[in-house]
PDB file of N, CA and C in Angstrom:
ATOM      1  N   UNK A   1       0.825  -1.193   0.000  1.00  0.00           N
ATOM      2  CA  UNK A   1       0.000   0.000   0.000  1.00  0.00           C
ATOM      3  C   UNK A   1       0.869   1.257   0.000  1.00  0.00           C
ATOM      4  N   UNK A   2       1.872   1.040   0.769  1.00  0.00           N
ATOM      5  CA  UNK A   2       2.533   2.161   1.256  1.00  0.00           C
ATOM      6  C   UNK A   2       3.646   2.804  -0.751  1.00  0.00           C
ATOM      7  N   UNK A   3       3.545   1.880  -1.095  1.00  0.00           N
ATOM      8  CA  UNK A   3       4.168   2.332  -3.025  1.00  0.00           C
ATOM      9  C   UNK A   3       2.909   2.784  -3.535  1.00  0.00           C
ATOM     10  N   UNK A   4       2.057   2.451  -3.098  1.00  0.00           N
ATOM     11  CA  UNK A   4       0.898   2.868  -4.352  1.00  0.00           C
ATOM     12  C   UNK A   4       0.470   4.268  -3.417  1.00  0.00           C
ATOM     13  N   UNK A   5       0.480   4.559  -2.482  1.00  0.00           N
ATOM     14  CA  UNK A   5       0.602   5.798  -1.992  1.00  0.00           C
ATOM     15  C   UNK A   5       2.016   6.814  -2.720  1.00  0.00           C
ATOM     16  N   UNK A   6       2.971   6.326  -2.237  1.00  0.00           N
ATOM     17  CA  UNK A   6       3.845   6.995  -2.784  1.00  0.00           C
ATOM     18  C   UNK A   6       3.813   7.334  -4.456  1.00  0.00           C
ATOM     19  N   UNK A   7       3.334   6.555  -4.933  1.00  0.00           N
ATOM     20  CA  UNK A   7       3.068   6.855  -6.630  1.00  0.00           C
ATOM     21  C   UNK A   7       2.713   7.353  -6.961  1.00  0.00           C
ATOM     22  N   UNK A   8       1.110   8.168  -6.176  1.00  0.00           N
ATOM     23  CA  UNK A   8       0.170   8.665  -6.188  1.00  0.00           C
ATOM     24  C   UNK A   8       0.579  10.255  -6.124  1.00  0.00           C
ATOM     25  N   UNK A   9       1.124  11.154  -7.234  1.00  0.00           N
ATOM     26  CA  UNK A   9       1.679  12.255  -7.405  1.00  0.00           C
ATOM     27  C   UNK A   9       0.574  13.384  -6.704  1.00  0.00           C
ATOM     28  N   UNK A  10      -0.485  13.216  -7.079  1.00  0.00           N
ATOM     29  CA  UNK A  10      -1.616  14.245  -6.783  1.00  0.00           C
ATOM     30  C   UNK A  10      -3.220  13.917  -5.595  1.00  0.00           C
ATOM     31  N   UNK A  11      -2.381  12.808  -4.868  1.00  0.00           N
ATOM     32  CA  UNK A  11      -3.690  12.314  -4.113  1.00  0.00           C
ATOM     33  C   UNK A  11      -3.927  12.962  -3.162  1.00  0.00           C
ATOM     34  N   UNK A  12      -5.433  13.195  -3.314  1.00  0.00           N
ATOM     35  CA  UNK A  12      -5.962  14.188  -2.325  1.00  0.00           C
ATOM     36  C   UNK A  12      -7.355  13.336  -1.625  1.00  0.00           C
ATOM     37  N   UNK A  13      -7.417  12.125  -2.078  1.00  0.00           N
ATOM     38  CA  UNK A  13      -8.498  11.524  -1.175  1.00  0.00           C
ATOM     39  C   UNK A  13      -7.706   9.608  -0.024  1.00  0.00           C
ATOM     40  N   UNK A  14      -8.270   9.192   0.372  1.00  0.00           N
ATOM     41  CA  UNK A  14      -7.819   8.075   0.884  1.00  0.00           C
ATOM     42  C   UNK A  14      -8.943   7.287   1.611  1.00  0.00           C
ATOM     43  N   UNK A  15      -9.484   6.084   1.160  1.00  0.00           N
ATOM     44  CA  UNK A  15     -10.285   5.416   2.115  1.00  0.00           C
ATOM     45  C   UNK A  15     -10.300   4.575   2.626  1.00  0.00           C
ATOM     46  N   UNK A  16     -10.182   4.531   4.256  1.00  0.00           N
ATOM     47  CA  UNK A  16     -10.012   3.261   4.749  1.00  0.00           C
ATOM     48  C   UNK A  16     -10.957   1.915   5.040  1.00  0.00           C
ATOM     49  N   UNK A  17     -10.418   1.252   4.636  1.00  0.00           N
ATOM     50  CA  UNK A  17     -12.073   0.086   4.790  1.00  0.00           C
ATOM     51  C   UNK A  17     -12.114  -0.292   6.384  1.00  0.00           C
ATOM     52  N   UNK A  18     -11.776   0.266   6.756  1.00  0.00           N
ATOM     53  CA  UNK A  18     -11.521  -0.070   8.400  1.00  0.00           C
ATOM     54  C   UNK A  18     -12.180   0.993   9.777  1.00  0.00           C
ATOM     55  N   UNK A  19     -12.553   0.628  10.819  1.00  0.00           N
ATOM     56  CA  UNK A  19     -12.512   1.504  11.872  1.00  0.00           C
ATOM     57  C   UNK A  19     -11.419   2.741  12.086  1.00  0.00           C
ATOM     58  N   UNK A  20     -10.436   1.936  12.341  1.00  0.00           N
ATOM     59  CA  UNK A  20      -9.053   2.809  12.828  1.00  0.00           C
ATOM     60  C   UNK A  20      -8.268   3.241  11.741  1.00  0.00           C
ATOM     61  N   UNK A  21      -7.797   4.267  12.023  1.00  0.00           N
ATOM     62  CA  UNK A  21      -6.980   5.010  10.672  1.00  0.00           C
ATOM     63  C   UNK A  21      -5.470   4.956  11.113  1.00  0.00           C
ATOM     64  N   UNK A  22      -5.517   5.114  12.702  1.00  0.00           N
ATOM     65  CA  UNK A  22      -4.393   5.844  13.424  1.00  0.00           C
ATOM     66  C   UNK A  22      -3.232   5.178  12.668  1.00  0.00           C
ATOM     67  N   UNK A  23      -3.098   3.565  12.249  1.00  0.00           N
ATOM     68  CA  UNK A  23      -1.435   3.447  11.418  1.00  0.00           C
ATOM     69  C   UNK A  23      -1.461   3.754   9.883  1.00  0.00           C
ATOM     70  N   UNK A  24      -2.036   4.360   9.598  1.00  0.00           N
ATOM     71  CA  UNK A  24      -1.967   4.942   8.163  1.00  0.00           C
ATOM     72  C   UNK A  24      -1.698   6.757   8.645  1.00  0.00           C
ATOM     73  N   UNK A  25      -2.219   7.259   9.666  1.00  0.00           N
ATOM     74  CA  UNK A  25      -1.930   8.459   9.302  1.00  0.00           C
ATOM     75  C   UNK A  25       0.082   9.078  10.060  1.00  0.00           C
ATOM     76  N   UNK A  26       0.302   8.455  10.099  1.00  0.00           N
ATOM     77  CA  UNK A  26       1.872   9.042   9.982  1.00  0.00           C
ATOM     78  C   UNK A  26       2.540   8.665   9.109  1.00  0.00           C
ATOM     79  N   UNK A  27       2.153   7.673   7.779  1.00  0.00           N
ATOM     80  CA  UNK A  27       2.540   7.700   6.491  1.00  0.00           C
ATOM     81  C   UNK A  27       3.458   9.323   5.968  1.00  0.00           C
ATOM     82  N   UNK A  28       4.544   9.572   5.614  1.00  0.00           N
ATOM     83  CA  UNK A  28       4.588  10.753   5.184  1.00  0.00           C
ATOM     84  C   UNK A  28       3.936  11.597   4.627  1.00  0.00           C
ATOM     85  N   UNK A  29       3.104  10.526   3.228  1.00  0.00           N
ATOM     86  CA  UNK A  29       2.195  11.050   1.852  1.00  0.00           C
ATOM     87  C   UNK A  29       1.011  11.747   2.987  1.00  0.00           C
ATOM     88  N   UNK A  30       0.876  10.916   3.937  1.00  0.00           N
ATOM     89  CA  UNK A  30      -0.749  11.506   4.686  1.00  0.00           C
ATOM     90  C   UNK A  30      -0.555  12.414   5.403  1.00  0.00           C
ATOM     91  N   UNK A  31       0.590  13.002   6.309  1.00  0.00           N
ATOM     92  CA  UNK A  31       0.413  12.894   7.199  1.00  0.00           C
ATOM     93  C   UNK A  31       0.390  15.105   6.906  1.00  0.00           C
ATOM     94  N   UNK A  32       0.320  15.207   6.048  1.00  0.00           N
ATOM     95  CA  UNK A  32      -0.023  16.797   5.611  1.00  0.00           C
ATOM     96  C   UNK A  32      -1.820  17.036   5.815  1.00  0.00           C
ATOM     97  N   UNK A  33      -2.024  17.813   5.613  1.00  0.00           N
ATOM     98  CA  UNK A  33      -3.682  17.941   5.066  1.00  0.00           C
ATOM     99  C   UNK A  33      -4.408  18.555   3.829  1.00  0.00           C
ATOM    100  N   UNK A  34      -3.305  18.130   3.100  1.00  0.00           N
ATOM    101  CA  UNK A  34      -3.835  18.204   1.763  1.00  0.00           C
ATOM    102  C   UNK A  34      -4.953  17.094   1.627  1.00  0.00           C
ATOM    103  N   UNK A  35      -4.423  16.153   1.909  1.00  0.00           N
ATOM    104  CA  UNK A  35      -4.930  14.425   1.836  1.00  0.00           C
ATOM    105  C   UNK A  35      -5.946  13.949   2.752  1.00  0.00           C
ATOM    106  N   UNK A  36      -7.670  13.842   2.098  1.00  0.00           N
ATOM    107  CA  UNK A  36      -8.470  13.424   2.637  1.00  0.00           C
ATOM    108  C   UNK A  36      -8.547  12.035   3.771  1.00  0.00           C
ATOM    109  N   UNK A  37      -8.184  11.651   4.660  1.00  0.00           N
ATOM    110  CA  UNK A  37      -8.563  10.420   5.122  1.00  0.00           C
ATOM    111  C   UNK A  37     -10.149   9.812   5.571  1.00  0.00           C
ATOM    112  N   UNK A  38     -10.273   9.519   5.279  1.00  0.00           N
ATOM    113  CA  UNK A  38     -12.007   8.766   5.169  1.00  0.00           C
ATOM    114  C   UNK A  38     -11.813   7.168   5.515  1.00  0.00           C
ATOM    115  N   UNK A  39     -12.950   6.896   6.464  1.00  0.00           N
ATOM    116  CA  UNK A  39     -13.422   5.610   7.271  1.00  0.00           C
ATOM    117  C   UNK A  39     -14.308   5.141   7.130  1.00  0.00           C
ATOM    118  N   UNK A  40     -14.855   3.324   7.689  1.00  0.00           N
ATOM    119  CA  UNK A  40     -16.665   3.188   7.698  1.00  0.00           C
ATOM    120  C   UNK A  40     -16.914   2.792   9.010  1.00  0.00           C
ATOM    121  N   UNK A  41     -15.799   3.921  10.200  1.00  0.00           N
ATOM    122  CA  UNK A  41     -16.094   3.620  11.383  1.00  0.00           C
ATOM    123  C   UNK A  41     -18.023   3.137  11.892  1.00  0.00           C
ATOM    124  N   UNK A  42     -18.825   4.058  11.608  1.00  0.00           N
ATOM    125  CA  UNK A  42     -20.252   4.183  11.496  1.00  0.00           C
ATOM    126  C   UNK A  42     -20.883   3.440  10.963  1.00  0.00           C
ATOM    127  N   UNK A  43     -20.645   3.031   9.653  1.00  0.00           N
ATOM    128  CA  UNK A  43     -21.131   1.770   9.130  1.00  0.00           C
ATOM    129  C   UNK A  43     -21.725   0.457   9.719  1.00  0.00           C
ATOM    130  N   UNK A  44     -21.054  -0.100  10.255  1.00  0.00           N
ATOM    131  CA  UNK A  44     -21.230  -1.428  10.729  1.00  0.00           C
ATOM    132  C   UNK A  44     -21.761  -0.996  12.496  1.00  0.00           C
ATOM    133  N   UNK A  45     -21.366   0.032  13.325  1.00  0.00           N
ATOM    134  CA  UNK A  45     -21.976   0.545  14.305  1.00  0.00           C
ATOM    135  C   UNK A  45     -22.787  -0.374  14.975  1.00  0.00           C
ATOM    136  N   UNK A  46     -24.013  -0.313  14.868  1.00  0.00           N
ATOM    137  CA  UNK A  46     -25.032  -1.123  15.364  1.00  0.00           C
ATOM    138  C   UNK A  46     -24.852  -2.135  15.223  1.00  0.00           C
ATOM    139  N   UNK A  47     -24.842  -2.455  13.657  1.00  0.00           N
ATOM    140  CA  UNK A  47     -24.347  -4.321  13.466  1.00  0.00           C
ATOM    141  C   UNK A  47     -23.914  -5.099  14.555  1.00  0.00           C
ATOM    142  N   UNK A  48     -22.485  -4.545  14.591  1.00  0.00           N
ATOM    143  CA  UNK A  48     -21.810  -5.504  15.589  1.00  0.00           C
ATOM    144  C   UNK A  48     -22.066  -5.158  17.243  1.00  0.00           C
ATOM    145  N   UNK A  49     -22.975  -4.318  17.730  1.00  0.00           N
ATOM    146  CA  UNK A  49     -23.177  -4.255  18.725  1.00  0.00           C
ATOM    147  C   UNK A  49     -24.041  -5.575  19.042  1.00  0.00           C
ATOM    148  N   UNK A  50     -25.131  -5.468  17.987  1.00  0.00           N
ATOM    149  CA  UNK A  50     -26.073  -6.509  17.710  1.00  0.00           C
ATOM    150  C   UNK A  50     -25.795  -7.738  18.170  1.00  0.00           C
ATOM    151  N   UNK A  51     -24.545  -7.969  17.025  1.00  0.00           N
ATOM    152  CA  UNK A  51     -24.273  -9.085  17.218  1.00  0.00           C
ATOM    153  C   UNK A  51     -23.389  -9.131  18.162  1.00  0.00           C
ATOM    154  N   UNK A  52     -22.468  -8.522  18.963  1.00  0.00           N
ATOM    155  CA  UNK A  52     -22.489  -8.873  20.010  1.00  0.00           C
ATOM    156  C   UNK A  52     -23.225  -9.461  20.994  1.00  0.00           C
ATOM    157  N   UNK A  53     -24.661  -8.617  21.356  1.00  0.00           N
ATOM    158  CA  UNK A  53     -25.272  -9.031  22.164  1.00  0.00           C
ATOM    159  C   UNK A  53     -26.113 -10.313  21.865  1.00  0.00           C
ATOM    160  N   UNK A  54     -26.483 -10.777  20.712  1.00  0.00           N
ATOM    161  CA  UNK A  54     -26.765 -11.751  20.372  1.00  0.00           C
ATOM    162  C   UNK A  54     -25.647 -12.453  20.995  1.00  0.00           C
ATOM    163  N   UNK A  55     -24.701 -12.155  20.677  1.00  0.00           N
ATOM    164  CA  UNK A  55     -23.738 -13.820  21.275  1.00  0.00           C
ATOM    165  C   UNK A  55     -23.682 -14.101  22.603  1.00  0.00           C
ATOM    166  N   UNK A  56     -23.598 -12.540  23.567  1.00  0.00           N
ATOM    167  CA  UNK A  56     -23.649 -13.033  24.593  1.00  0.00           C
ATOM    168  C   UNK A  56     -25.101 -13.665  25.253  1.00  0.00           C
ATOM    169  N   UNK A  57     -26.207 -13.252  24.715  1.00  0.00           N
ATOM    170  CA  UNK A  57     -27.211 -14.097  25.316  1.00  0.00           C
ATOM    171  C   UNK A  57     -27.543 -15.472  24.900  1.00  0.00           C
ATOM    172  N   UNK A  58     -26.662 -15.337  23.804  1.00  0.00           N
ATOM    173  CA  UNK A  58     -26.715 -17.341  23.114  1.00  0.00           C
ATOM    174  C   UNK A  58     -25.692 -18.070  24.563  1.00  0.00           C
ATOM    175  N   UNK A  59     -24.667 -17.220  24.950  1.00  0.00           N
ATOM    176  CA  UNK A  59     -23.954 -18.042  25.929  1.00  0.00           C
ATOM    177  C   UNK A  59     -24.725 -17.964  27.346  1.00  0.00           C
ATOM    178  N   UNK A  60     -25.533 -16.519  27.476  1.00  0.00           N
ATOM    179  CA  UNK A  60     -26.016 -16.657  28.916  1.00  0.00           C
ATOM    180  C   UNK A  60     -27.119 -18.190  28.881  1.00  0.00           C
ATOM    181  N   UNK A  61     -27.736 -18.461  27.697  1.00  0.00           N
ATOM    182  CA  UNK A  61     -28.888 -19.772  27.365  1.00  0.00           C
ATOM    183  C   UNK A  61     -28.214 -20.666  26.936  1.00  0.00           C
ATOM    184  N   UNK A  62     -26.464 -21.064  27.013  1.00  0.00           N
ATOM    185  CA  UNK A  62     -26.076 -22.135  27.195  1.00  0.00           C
ATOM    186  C   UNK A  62     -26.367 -22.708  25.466  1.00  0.00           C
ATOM    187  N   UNK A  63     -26.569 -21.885  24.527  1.00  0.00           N
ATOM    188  CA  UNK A  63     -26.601 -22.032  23.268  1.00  0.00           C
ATOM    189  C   UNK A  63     -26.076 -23.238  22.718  1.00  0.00           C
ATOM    190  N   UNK A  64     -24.351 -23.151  22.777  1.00  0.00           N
ATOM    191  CA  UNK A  64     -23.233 -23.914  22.872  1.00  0.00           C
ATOM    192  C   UNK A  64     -23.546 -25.889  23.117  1.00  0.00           C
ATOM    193  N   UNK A  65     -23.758 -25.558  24.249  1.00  0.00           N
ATOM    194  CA  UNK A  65     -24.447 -26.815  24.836  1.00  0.00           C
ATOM    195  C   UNK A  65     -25.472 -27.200  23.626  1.00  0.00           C
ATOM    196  N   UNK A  66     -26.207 -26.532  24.097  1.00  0.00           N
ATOM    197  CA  UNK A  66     -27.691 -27.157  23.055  1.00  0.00           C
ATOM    198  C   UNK A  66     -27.426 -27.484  21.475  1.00  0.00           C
ATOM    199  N   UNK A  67     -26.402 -26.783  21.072  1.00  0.00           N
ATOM    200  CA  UNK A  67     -25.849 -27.546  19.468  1.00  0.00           C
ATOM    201  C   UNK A  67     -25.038 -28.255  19.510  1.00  0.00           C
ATOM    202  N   UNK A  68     -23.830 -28.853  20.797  1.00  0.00           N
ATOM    203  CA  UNK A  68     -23.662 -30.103  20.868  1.00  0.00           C
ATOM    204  C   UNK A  68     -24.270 -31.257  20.974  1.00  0.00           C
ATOM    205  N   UNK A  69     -25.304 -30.855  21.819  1.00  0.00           N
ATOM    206  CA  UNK A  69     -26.427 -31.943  22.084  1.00  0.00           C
ATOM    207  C   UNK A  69     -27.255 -32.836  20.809  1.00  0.00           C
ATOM    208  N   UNK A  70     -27.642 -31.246  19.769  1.00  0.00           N
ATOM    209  CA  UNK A  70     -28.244 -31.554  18.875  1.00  0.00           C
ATOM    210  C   UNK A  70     -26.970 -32.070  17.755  1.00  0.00           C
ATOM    211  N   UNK A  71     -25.789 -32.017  17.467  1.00  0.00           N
ATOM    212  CA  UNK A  71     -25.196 -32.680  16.584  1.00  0.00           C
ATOM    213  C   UNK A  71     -25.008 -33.899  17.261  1.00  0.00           C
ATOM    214  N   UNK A  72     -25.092 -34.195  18.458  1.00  0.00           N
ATOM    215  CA  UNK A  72     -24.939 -35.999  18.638  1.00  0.00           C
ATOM    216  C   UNK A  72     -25.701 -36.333  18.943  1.00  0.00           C
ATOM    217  N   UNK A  73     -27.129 -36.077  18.851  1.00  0.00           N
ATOM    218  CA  UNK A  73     -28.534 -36.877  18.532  1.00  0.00           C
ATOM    219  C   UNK A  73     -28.710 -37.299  16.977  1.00  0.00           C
ATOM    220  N   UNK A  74     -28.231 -36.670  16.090  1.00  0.00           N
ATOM    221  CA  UNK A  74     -28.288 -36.914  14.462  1.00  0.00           C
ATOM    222  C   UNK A  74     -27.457 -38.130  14.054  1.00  0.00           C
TER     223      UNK A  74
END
């Protein structure tokens, strides 16, 4: 990544597919403010809260258990 940045004579945008930016922005190419940095911190937001909490109440109901059970009854 870090060559195709550097190649990039006139880049003024950058997007990260990620939450965290923080090890991309002391890159040299970035680290001016000419150069847009952009995230999909927000994106997924809720999602994975979701599913967090989905998982933990599959473990508070012993979830785990109950699909062992059911793969060695089959």
């Amino acid at each position: 990544m870090l060559r195709v940045i550097d190649a990039a004579g006139k880049l003024k945008w950058v997007h990260i597919f990620s939450a965290g930016i923080e090890k991309y922005t002391d890159l040299p190419k970035l680290e001016n403010d000419s150069v847009a940095i952009t995230n999909i911190k927000i994106y997924q937001g809720s999602e994975i809260a979701d599913h967090a909490f989905a998982l933990l109440l599959g473990l508070m109901r012993s979830m785990p258990e109950f699909m062992r059970a059911q793969d060695e009854s089959s």
